[in-house]
C-alpha atoms as a PDB file:
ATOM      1  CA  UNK A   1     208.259  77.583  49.423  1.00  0.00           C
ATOM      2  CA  UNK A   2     209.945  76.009  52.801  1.00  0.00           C
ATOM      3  CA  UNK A   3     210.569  78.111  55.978  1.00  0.00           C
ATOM      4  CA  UNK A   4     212.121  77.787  58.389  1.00  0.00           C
ATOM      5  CA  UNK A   5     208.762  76.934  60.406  1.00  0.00           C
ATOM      6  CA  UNK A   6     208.563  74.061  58.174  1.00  0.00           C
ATOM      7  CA  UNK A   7     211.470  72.465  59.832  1.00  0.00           C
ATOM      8  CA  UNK A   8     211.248  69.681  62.152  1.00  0.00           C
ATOM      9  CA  UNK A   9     213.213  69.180  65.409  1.00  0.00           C
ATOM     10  CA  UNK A  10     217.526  70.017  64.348  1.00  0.00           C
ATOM     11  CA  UNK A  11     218.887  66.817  64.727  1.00  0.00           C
ATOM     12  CA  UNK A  12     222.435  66.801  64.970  1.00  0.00           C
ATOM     13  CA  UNK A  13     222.997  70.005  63.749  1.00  0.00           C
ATOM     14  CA  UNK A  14     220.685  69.834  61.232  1.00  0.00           C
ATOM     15  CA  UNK A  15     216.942  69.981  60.021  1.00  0.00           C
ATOM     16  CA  UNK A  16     214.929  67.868  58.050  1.00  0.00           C
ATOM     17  CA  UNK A  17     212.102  69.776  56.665  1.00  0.00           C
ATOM     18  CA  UNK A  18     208.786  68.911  54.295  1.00  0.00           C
ATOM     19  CA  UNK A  19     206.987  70.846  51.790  1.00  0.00           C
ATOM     20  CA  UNK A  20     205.851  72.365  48.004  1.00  0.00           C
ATOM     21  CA  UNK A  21     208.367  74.464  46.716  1.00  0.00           C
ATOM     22  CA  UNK A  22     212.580  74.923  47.809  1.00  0.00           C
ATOM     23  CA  UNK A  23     214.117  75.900  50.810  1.00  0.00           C
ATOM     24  CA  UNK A  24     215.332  79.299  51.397  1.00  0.00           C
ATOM     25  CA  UNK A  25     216.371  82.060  53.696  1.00  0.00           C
ATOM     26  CA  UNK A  26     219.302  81.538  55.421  1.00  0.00           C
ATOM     27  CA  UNK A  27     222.427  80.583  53.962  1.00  0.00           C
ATOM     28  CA  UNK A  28     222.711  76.570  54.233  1.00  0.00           C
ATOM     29  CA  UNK A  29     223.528  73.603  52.151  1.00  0.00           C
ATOM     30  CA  UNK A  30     220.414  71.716  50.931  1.00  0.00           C
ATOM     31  CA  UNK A  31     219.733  68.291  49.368  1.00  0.00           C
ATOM     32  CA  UNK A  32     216.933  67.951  47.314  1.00  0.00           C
ATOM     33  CA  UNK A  33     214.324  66.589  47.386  1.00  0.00           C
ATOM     34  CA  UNK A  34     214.374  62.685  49.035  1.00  0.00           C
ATOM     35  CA  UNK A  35     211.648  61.212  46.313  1.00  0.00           C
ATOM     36  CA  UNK A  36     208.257  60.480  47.897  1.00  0.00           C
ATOM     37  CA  UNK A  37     206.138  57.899  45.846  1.00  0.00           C
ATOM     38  CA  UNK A  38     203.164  57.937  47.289  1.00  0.00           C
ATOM     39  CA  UNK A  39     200.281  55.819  47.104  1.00  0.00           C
ATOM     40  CA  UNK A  40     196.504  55.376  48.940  1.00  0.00           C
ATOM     41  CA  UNK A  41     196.454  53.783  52.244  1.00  0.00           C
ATOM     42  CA  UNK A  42     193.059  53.196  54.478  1.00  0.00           C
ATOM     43  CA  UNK A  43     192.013  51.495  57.469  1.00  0.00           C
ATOM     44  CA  UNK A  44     192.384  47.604  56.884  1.00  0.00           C
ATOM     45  CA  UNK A  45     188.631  46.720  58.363  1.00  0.00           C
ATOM     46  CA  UNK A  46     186.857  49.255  56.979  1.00  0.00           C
ATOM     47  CA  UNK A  47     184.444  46.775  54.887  1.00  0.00           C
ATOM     48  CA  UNK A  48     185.530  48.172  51.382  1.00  0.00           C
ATOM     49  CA  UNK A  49     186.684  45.964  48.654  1.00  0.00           C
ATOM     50  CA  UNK A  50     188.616  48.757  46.676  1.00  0.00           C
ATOM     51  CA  UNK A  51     189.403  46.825  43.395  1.00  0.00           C
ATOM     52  CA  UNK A  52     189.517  49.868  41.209  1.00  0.00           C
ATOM     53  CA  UNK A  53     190.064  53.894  42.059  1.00  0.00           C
ATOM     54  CA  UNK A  54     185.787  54.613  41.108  1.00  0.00           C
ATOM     55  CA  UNK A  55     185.606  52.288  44.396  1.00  0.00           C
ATOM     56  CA  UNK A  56     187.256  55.854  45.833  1.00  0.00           C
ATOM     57  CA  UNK A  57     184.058  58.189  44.528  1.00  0.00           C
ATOM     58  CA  UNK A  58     181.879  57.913  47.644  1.00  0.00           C
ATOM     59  CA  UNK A  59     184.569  57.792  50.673  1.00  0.00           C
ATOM     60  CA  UNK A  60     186.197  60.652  51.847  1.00  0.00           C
ATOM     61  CA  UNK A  61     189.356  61.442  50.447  1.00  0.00           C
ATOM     62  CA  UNK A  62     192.042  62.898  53.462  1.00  0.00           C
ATOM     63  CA  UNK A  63     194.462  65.170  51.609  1.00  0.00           C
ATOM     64  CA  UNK A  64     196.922  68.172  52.971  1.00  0.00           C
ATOM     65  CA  UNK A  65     196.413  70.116  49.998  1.00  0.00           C
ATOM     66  CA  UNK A  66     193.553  71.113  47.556  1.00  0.00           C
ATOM     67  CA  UNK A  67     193.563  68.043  46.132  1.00  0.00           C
ATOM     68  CA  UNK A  68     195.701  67.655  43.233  1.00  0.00           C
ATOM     69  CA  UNK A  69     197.914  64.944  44.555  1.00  0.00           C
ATOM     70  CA  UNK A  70     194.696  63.123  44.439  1.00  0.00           C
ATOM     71  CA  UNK A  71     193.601  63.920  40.797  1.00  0.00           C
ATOM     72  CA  UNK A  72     197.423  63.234  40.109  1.00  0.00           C
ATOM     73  CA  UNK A  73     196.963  59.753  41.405  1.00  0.00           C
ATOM     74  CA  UNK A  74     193.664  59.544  39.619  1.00  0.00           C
ATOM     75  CA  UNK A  75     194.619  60.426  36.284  1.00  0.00           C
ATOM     76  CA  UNK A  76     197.893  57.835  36.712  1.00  0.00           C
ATOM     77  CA  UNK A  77     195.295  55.058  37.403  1.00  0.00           C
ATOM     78  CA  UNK A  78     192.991  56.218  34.147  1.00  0.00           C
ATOM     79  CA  UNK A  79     190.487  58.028  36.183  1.00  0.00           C
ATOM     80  CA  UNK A  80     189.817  61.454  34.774  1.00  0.00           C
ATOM     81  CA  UNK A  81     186.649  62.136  36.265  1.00  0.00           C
ATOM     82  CA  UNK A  82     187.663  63.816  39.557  1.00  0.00           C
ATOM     83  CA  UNK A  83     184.311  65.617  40.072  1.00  0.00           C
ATOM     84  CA  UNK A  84     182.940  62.702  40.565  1.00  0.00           C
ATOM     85  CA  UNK A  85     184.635  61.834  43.821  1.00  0.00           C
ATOM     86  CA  UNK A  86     182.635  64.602  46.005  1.00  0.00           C
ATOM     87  CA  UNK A  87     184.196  63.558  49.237  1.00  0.00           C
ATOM     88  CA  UNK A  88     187.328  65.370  50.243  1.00  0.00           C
ATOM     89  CA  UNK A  89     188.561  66.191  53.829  1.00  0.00           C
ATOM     90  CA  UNK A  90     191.513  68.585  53.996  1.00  0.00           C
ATOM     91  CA  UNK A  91     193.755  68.255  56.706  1.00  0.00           C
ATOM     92  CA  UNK A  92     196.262  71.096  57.538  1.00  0.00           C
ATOM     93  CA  UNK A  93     198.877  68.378  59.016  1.00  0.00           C
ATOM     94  CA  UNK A  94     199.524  64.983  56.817  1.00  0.00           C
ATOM     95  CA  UNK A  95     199.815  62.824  60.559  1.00  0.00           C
ATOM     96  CA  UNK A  96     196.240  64.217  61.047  1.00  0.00           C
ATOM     97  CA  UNK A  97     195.325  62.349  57.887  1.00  0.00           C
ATOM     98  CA  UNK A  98     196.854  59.027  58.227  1.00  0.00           C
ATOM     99  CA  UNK A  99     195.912  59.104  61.704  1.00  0.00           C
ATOM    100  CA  UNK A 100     191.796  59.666  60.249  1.00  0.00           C
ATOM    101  CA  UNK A 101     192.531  56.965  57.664  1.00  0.00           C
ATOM    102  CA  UNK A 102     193.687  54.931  60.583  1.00  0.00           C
ATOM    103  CA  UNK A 103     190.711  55.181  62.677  1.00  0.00           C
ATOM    104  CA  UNK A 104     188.519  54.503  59.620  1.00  0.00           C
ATOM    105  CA  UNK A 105     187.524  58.104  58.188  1.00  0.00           C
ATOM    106  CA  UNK A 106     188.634  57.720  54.798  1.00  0.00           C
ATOM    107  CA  UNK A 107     191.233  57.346  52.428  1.00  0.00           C
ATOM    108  CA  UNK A 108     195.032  59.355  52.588  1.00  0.00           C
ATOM    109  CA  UNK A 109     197.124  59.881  49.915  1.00  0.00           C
ATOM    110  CA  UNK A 110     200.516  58.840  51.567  1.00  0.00           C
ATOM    111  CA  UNK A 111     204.518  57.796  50.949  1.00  0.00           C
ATOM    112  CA  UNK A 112     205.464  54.766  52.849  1.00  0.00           C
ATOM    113  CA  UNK A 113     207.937  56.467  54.862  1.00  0.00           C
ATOM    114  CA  UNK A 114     205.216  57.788  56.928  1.00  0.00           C
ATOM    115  CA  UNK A 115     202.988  54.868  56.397  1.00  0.00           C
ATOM    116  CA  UNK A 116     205.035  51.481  57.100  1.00  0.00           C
ATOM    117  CA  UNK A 117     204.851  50.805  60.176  1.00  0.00           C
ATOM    118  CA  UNK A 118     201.091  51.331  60.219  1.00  0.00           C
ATOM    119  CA  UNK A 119     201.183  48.863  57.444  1.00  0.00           C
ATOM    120  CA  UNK A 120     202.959  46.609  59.128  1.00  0.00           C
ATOM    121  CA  UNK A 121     201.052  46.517  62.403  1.00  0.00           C
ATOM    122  CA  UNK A 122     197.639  45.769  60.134  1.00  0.00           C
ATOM    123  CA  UNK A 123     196.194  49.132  61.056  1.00  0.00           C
ATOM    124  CA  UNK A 124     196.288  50.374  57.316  1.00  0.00           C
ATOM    125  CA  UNK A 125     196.605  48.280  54.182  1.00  0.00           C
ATOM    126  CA  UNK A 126     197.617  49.737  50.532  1.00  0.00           C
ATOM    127  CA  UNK A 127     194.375  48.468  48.017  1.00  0.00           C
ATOM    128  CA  UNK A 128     196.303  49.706  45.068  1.00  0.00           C
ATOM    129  CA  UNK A 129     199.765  49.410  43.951  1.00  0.00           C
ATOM    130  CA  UNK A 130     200.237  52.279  41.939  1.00  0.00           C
ATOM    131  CA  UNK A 131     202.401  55.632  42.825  1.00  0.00           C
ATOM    132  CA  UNK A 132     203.287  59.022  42.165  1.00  0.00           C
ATOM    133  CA  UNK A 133     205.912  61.173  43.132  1.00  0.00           C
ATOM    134  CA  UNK A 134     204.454  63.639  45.580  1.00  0.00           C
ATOM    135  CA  UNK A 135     205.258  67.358  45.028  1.00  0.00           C
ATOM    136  CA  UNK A 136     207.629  68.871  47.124  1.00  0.00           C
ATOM    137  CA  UNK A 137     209.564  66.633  49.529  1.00  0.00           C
ATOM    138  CA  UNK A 138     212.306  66.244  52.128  1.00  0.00           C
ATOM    139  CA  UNK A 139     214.408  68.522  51.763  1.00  0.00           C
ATOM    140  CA  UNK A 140     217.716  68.329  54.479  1.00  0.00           C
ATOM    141  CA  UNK A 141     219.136  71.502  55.633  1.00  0.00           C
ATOM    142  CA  UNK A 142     222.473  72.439  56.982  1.00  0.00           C
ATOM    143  CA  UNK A 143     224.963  75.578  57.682  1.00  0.00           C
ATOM    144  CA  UNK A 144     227.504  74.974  55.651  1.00  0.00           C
ATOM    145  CA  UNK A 145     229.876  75.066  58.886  1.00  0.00           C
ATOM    146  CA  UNK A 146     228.318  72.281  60.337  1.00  0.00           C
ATOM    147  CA  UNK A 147     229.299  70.263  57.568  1.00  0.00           C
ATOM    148  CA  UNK A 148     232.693  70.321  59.018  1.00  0.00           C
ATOM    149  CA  UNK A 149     231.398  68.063  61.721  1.00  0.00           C
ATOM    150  CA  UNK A 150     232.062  64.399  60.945  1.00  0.00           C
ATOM    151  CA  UNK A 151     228.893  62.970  63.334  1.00  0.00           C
ATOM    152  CA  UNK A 152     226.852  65.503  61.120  1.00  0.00           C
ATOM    153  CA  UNK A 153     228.585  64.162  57.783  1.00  0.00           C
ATOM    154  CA  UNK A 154     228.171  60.429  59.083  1.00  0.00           C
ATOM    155  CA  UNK A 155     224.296  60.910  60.098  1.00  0.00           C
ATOM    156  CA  UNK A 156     223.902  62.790  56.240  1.00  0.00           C
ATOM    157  CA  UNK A 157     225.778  59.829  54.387  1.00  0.00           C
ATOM    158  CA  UNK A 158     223.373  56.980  56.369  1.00  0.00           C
ATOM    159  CA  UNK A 159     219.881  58.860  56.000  1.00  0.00           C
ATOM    160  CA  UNK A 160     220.598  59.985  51.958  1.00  0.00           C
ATOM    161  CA  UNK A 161     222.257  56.217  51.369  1.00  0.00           C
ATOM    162  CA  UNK A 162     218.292  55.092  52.866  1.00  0.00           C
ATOM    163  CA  UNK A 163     216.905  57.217  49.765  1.00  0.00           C
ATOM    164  CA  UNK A 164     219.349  55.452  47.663  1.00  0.00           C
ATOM    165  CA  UNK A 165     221.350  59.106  47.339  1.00  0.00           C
ATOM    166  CA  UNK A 166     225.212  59.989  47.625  1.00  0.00           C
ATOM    167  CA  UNK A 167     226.060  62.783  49.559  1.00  0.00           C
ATOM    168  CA  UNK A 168     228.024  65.490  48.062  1.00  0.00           C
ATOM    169  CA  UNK A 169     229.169  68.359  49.761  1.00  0.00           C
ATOM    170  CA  UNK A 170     229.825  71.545  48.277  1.00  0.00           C
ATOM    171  CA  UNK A 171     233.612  72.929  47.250  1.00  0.00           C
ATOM    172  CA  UNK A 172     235.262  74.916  49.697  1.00  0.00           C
ATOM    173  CA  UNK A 173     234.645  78.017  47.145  1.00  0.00           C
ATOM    174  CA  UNK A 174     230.603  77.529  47.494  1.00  0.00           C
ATOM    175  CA  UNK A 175     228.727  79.199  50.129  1.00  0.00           C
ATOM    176  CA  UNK A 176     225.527  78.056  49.398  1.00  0.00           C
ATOM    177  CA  UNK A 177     225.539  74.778  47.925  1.00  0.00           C
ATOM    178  CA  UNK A 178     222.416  72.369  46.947  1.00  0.00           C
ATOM    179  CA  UNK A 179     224.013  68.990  47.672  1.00  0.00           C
ATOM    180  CA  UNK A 180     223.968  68.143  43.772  1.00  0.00           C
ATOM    181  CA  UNK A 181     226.968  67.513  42.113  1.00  0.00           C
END
């Protein structure tokens, strides 16, 4: 479930928030959730050639949850035996993972969005091309009067377009709307 702690800075009358589970609490139109495929990401000199996941089974494994994102991935890549990778590190913020992985600690589960321009500057690389969808997601939050706003309504239509959505607000009948047509 999202709170209302969850939620980053308001930007623009607004919040963009992260998390399992669906926003709720105050009244507020919602769009849900911005996909996140994400894939493994580690530090680009850290003397590993990963050529196949069991190359994962004796690094540490950086994760914000209990690790089922990582037996998700796993189990997508035709590895079933997660006991066997004994190394985990959980990490109660995701930025204090890739920031590990980044410094050469160990391996983080991650969606490019927060990983690309770490990527790009060469300080982590992506050994394996497959994804999953990560559980949860973006979620954005408005009140629904703020909608009325056209810089908030122009900001909403560029940042969903990025995510390849359409934004679509809610009928003047709905007070609590979900963004979904």
């Amino acid at each position: 479930m999202i709170t209302s702690s969850m939620c980053l800075t308001p930007i623009l009358a607004f919040s963009l928030a992260a998390g399992p589970g669906r926003p709720n609490g105050r009244r507020c139109w919602k769009r849900s959730p911005l996909p996140r495929p994400a894939a493994p990401c580690c530090f680009r000199r850290a003397g590993h050639a990963f050529t196949r996941p069991s190359d994962l089974r004796d690094v540490i494994l950086l994760h914000q949850d209990d690790g089922a994102e990582w037996r998700r991935w796993l189990a997508a890549e035709g590895d079933h035996a997660f006991e066997a990778y004994r190394r985990h590190l959980y990490c109660s913020d995701l930025s204090i993972a890739i920031d590990l992985a980044a410094e050469g600690a160990g391996v983080v589960l991650v969606s490019d969005t927060l990983s690309a321009s770490l990527v790009a500057d060469g300080l982590l690389l992506r050994p394996f091309a497959g994804t999953i969808l990560a559980t949860g997601g973006w979620y954005v939050l408005c009140d629904d009067y703020k909608l009325e706003r056209s810089n908030t309504r122009l900001f909403l239509h560029w940042l969903l377009a990025r995510f390849g959505k359409a934004l679509t607000l809610p009928s003047a009948g709905e007070a609590d709307g979900d963004g979904q047509a």
